[in-house]
PDB file of N, CA and C in Angstrom:
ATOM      1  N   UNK A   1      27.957  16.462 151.553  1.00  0.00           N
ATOM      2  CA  UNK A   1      28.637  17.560 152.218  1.00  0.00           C
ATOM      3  C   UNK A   1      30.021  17.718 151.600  1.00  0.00           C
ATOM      4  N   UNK A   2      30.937  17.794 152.427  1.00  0.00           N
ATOM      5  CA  UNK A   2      32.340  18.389 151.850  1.00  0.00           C
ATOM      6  C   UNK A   2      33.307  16.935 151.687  1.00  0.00           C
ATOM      7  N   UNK A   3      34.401  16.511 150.817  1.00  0.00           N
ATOM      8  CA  UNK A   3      34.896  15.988 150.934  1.00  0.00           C
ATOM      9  C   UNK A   3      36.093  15.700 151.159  1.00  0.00           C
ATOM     10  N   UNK A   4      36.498  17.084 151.404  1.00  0.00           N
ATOM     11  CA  UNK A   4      37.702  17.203 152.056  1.00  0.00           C
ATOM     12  C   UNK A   4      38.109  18.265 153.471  1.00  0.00           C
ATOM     13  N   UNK A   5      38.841  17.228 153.938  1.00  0.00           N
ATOM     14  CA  UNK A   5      38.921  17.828 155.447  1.00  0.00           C
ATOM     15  C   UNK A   5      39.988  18.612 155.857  1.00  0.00           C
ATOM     16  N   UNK A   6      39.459  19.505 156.402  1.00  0.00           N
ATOM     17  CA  UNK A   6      40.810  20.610 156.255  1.00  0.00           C
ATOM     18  C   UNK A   6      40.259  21.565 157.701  1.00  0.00           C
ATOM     19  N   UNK A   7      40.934  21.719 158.247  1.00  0.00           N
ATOM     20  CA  UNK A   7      41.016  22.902 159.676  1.00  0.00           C
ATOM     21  C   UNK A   7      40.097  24.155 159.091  1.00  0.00           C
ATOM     22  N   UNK A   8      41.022  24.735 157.832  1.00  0.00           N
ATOM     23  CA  UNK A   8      39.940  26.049 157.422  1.00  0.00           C
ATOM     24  C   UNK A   8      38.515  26.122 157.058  1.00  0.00           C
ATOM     25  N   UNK A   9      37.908  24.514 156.370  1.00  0.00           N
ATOM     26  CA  UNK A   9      36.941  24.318 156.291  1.00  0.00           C
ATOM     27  C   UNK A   9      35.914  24.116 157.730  1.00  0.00           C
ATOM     28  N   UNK A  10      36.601  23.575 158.732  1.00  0.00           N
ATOM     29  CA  UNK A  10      35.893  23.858 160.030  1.00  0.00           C
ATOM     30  C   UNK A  10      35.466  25.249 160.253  1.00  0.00           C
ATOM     31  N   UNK A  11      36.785  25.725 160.339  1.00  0.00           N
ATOM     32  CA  UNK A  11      36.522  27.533 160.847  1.00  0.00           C
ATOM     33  C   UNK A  11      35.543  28.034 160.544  1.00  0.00           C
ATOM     34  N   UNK A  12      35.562  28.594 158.813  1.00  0.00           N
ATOM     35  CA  UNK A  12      34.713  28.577 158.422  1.00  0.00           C
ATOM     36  C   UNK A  12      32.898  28.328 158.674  1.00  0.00           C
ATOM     37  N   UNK A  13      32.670  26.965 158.245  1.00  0.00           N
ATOM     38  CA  UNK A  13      31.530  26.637 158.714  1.00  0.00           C
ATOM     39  C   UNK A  13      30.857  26.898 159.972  1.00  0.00           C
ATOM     40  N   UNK A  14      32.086  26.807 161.409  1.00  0.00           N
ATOM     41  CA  UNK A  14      31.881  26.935 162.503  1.00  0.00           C
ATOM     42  C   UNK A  14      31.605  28.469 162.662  1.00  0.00           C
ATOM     43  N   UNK A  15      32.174  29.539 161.793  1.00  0.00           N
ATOM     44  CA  UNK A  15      31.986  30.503 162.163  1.00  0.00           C
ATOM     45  C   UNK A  15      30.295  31.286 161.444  1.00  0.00           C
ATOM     46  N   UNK A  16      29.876  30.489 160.300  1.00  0.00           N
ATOM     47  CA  UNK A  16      29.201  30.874 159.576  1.00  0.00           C
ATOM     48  C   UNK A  16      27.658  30.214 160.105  1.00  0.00           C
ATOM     49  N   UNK A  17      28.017  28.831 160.612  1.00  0.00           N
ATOM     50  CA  UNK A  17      26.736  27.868 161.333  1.00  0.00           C
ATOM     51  C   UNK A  17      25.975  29.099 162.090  1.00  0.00           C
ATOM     52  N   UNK A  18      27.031  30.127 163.353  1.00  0.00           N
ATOM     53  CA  UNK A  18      25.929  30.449 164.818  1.00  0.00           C
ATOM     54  C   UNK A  18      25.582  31.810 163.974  1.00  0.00           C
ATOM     55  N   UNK A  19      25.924  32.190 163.152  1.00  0.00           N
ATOM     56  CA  UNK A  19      25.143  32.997 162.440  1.00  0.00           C
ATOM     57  C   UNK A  19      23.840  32.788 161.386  1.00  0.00           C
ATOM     58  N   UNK A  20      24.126  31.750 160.884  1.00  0.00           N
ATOM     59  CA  UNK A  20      22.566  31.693 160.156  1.00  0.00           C
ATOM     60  C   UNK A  20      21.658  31.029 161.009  1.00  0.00           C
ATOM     61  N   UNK A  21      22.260  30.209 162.050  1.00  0.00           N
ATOM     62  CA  UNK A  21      20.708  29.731 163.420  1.00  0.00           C
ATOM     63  C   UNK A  21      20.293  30.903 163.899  1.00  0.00           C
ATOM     64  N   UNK A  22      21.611  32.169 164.133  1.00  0.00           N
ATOM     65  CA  UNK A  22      20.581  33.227 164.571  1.00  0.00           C
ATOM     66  C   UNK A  22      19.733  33.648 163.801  1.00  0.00           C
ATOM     67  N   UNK A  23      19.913  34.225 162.238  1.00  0.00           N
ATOM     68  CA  UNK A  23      19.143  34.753 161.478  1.00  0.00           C
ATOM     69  C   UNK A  23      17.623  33.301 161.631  1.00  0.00           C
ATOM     70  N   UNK A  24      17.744  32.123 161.859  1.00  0.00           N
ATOM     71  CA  UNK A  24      16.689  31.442 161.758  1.00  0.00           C
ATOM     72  C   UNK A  24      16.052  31.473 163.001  1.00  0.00           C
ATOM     73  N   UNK A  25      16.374  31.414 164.087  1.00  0.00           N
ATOM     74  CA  UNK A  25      15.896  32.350 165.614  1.00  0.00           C
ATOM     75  C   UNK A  25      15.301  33.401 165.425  1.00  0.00           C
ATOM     76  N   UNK A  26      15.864  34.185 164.929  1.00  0.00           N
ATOM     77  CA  UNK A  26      15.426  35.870 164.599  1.00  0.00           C
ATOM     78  C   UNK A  26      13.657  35.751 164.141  1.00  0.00           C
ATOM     79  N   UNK A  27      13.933  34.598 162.528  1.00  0.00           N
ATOM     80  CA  UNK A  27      12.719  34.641 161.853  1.00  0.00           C
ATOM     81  C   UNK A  27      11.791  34.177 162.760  1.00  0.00           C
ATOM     82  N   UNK A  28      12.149  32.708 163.377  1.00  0.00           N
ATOM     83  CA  UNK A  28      11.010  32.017 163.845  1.00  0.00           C
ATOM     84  C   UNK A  28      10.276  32.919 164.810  1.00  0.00           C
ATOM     85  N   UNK A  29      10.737  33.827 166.201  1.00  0.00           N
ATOM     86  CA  UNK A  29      10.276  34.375 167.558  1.00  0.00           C
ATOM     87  C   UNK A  29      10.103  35.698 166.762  1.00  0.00           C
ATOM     88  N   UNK A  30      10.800  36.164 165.874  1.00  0.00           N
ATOM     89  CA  UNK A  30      10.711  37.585 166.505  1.00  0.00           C
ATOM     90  C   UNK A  30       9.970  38.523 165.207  1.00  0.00           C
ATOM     91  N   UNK A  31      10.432  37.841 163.753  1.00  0.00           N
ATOM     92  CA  UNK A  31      10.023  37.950 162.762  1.00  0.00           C
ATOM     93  C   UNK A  31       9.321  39.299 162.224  1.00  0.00           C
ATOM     94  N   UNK A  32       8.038  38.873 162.948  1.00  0.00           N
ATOM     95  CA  UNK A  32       6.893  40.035 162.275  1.00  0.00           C
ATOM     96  C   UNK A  32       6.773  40.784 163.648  1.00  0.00           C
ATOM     97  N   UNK A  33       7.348  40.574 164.621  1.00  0.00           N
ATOM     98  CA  UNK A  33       7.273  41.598 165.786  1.00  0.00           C
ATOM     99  C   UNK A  33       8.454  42.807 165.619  1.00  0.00           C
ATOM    100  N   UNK A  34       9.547  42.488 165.314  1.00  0.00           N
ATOM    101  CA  UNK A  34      10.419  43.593 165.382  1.00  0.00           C
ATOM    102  C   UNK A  34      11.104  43.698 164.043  1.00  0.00           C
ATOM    103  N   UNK A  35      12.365  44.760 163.460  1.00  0.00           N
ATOM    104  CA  UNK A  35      13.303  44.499 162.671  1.00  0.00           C
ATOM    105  C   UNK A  35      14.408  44.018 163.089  1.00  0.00           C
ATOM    106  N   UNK A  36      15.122  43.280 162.117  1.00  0.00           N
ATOM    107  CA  UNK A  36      16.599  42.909 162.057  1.00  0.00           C
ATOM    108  C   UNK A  36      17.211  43.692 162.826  1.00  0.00           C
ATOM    109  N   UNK A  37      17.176  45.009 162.145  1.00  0.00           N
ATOM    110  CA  UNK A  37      18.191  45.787 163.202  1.00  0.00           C
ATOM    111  C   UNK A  37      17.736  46.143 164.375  1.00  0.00           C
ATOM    112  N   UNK A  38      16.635  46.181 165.109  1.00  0.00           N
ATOM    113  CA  UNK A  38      16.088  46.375 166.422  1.00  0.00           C
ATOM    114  C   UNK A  38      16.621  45.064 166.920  1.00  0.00           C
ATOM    115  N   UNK A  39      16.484  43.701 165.834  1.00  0.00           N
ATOM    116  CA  UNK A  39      16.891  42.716 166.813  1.00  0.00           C
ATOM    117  C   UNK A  39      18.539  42.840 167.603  1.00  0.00           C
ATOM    118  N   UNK A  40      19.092  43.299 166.903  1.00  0.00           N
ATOM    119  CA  UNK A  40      20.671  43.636 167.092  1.00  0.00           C
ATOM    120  C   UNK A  40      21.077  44.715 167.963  1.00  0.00           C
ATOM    121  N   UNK A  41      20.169  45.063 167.991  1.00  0.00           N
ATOM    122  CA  UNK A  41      20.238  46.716 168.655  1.00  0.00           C
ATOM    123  C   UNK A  41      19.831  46.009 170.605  1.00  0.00           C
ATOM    124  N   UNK A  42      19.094  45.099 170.283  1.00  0.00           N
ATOM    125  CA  UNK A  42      18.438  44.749 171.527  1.00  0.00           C
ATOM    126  C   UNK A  42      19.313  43.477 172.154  1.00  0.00           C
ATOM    127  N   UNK A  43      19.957  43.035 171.487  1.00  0.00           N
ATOM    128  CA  UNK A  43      21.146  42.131 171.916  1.00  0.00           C
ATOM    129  C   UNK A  43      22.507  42.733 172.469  1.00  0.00           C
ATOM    130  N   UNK A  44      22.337  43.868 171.521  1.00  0.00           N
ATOM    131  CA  UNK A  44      23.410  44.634 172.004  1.00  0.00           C
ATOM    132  C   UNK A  44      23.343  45.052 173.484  1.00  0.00           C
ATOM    133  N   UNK A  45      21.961  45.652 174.339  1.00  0.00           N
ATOM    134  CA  UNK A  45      22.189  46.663 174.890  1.00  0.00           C
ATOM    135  C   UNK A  45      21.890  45.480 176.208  1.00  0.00           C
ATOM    136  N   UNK A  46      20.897  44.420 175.830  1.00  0.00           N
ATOM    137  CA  UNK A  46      20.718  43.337 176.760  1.00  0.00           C
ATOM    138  C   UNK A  46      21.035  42.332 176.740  1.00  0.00           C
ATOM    139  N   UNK A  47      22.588  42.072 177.727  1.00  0.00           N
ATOM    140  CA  UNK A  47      23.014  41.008 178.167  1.00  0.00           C
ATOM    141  C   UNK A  47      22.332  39.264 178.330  1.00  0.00           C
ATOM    142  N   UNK A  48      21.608  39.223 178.862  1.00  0.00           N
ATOM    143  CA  UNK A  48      21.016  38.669 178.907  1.00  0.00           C
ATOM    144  C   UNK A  48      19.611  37.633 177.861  1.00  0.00           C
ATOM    145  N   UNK A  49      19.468  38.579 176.767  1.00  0.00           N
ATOM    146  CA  UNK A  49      19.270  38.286 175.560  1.00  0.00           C
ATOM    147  C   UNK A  49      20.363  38.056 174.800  1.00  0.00           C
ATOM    148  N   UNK A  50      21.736  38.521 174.553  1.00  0.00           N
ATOM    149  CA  UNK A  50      22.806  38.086 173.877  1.00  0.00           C
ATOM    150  C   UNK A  50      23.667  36.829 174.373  1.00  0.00           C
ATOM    151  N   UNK A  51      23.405  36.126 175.720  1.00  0.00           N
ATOM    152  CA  UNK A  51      23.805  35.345 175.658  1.00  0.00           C
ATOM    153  C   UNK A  51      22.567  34.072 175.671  1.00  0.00           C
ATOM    154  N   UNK A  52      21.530  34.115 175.608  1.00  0.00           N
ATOM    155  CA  UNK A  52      20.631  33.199 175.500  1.00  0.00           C
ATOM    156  C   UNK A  52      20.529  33.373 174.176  1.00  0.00           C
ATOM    157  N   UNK A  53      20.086  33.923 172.864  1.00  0.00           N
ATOM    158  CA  UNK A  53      21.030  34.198 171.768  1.00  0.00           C
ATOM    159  C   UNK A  53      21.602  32.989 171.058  1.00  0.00           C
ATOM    160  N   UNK A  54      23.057  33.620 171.747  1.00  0.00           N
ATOM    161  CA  UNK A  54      24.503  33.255 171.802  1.00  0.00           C
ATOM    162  C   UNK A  54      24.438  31.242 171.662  1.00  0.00           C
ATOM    163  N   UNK A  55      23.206  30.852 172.712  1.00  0.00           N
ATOM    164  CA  UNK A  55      23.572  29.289 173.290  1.00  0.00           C
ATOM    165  C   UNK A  55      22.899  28.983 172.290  1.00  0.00           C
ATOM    166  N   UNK A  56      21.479  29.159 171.949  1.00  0.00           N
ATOM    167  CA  UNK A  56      20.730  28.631 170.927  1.00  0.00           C
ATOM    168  C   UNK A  56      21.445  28.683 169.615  1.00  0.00           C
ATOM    169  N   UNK A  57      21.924  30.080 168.807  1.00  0.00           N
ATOM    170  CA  UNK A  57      22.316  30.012 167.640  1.00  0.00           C
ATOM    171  C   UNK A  57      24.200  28.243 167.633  1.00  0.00           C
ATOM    172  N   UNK A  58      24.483  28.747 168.807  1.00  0.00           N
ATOM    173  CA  UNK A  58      25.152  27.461 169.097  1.00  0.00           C
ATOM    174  C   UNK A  58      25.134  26.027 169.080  1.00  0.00           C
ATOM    175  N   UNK A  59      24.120  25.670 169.297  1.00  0.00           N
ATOM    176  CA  UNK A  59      23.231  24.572 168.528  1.00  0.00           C
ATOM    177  C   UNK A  59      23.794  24.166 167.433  1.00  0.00           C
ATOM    178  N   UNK A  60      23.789  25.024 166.355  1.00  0.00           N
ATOM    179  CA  UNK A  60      24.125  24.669 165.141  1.00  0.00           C
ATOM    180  C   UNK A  60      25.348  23.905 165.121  1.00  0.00           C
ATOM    181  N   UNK A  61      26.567  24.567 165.965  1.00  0.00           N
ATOM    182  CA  UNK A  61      27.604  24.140 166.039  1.00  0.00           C
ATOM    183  C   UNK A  61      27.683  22.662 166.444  1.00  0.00           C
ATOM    184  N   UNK A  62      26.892  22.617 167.498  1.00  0.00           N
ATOM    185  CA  UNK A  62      27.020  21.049 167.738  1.00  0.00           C
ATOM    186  C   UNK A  62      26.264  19.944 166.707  1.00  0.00           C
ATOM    187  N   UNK A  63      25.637  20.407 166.289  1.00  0.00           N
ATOM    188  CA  UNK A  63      24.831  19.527 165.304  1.00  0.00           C
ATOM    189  C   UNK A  63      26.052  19.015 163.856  1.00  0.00           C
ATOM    190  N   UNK A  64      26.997  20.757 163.591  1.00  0.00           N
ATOM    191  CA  UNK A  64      28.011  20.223 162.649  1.00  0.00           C
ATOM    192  C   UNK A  64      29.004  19.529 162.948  1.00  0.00           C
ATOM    193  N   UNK A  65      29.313  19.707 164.743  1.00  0.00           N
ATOM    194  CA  UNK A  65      31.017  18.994 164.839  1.00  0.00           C
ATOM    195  C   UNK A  65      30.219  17.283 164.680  1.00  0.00           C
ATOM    196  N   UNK A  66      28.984  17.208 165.215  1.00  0.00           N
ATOM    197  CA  UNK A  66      28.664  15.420 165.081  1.00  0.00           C
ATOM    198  C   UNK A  66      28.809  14.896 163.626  1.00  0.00           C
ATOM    199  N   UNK A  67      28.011  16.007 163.149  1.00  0.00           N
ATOM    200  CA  UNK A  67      28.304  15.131 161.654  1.00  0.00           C
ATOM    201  C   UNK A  67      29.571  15.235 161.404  1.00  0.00           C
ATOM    202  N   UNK A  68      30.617  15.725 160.992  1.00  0.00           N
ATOM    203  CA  UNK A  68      31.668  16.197 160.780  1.00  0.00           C
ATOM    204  C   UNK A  68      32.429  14.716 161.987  1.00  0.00           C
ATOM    205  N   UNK A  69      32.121  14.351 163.087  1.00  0.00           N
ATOM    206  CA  UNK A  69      32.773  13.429 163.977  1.00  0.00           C
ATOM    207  C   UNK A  69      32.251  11.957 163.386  1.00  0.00           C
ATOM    208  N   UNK A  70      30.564  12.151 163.557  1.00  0.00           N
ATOM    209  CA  UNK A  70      30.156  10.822 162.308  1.00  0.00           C
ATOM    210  C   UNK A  70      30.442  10.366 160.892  1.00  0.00           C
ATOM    211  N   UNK A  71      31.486  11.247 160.223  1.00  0.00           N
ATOM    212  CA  UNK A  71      31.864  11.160 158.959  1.00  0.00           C
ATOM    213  C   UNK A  71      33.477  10.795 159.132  1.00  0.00           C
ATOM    214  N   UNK A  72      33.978  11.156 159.815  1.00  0.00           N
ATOM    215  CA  UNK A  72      35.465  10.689 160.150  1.00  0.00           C
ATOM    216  C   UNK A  72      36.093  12.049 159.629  1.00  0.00           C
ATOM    217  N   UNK A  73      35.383  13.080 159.808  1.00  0.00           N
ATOM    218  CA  UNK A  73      36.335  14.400 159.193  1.00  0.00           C
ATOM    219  C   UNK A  73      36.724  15.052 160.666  1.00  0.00           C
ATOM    220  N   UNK A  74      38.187  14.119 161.216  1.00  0.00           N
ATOM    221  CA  UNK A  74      38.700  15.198 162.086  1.00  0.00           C
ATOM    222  C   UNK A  74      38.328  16.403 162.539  1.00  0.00           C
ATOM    223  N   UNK A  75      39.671  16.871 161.195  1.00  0.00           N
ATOM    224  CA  UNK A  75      40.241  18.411 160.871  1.00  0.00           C
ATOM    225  C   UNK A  75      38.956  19.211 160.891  1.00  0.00           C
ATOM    226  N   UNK A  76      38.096  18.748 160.119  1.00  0.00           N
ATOM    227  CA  UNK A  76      36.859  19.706 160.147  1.00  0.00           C
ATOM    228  C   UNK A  76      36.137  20.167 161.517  1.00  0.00           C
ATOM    229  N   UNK A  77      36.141  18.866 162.115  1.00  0.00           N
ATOM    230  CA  UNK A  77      35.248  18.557 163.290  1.00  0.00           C
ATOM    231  C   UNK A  77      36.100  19.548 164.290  1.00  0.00           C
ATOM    232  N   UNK A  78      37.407  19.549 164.446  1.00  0.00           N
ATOM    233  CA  UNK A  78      38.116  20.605 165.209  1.00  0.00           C
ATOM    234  C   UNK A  78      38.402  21.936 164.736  1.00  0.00           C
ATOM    235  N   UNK A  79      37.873  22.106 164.115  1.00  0.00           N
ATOM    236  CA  UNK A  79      38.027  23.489 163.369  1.00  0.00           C
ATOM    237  C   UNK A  79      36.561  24.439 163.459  1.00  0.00           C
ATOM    238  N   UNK A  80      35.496  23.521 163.637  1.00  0.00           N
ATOM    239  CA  UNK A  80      34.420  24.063 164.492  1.00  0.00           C
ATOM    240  C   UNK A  80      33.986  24.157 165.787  1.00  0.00           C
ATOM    241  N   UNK A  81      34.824  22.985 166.579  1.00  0.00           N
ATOM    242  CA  UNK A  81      35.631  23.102 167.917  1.00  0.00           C
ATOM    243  C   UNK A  81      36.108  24.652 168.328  1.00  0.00           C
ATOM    244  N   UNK A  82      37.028  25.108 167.664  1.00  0.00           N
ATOM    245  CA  UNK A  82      37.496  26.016 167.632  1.00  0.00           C
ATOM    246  C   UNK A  82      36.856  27.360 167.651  1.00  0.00           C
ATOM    247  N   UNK A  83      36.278  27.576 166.165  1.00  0.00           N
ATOM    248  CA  UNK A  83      35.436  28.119 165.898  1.00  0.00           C
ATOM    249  C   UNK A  83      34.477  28.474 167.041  1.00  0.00           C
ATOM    250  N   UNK A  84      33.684  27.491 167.662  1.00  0.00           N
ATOM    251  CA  UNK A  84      32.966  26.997 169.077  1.00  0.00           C
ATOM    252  C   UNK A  84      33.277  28.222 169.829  1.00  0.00           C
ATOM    253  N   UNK A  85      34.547  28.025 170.216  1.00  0.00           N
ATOM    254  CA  UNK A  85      35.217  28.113 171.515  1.00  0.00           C
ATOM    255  C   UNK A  85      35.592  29.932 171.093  1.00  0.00           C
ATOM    256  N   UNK A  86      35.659  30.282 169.575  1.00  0.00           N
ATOM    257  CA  UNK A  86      36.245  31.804 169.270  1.00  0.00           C
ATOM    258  C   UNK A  86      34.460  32.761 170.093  1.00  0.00           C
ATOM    259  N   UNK A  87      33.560  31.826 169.355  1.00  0.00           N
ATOM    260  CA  UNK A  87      32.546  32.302 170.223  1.00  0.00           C
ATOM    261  C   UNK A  87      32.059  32.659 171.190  1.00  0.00           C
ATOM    262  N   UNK A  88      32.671  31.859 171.867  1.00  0.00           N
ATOM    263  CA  UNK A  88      31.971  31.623 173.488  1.00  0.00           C
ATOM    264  C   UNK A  88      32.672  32.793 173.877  1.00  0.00           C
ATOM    265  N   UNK A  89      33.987  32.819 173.790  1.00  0.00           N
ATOM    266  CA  UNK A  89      35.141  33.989 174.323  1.00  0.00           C
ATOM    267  C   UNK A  89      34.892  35.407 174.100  1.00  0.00           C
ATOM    268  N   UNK A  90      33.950  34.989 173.078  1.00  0.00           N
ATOM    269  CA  UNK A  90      33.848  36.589 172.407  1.00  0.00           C
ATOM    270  C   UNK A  90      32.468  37.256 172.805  1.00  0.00           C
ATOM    271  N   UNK A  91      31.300  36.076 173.731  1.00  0.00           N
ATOM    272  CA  UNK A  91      30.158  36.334 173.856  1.00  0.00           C
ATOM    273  C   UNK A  91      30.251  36.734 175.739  1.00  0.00           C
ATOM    274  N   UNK A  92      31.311  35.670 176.159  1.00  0.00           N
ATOM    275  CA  UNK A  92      31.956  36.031 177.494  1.00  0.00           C
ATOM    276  C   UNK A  92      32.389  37.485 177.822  1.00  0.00           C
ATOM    277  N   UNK A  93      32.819  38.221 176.563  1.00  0.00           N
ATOM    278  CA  UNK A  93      33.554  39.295 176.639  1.00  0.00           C
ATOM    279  C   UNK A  93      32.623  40.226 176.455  1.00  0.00           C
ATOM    280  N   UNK A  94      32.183  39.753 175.740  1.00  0.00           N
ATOM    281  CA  UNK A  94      30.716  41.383 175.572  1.00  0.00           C
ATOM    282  C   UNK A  94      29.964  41.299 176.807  1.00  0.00           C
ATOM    283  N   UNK A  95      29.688  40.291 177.216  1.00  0.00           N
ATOM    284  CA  UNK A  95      29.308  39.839 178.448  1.00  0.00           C
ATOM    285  C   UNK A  95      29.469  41.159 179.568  1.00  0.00           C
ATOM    286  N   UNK A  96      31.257  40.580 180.039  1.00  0.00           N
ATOM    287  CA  UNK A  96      31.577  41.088 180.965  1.00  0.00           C
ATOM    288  C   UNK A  96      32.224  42.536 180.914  1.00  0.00           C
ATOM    289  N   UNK A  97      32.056  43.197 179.918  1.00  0.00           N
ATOM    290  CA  UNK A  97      33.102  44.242 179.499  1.00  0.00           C
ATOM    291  C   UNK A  97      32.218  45.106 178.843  1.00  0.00           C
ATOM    292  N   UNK A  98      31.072  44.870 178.358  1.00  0.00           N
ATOM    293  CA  UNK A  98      29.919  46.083 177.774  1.00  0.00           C
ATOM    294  C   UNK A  98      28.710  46.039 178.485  1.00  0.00           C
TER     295      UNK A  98
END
């Protein structure tokens, strides 16, 4: 993996992890039933699919802050912490506000 530990390298990763579990969510359930953009379209309009979503593609995140905590990389490990947490706020908000 990486060998140097740095806050931006968390961000990063943390921000890039709950996006490719979704695209791998997407493939596994939904794949040959719908498109990409129907999938997005349908997250969008249902709550309730965007935050169940939201927890699974999250996963990822926890799987990186362990390694990242089992390797002794802090900075990294809190920087997907972070990252984490830009999520949740932002999935809270579509949530309650669209």
């Amino acid at each position: 993996m990486f060998k140097k530990d740095t806050l931006q390298i968390g961000i990063v990763l943390g921000l890039i992890t709950p996006l490719i579990a979704m695209l791998i969510y997407y493939a596994i359930t939904l794949g040959d039933k719908i498109t990409l953009k129907e999938f997005f379209y349908y997250m969008r309009t249902n709550k309730s699919l965007l935050t169940g979503v939201s927890s699974i593609s999250l996963i990822g995140n926890a799987i990186l802050f362990t390694i990242f905590i089992n390797r002794h990389m802090d900075k990294c490990a809190k920087g997907v912490f972070v990252s984490t947490l830009i999520y949740g706020i932002m999935v809270l908000l579509a949530k309650l506000l669209v």
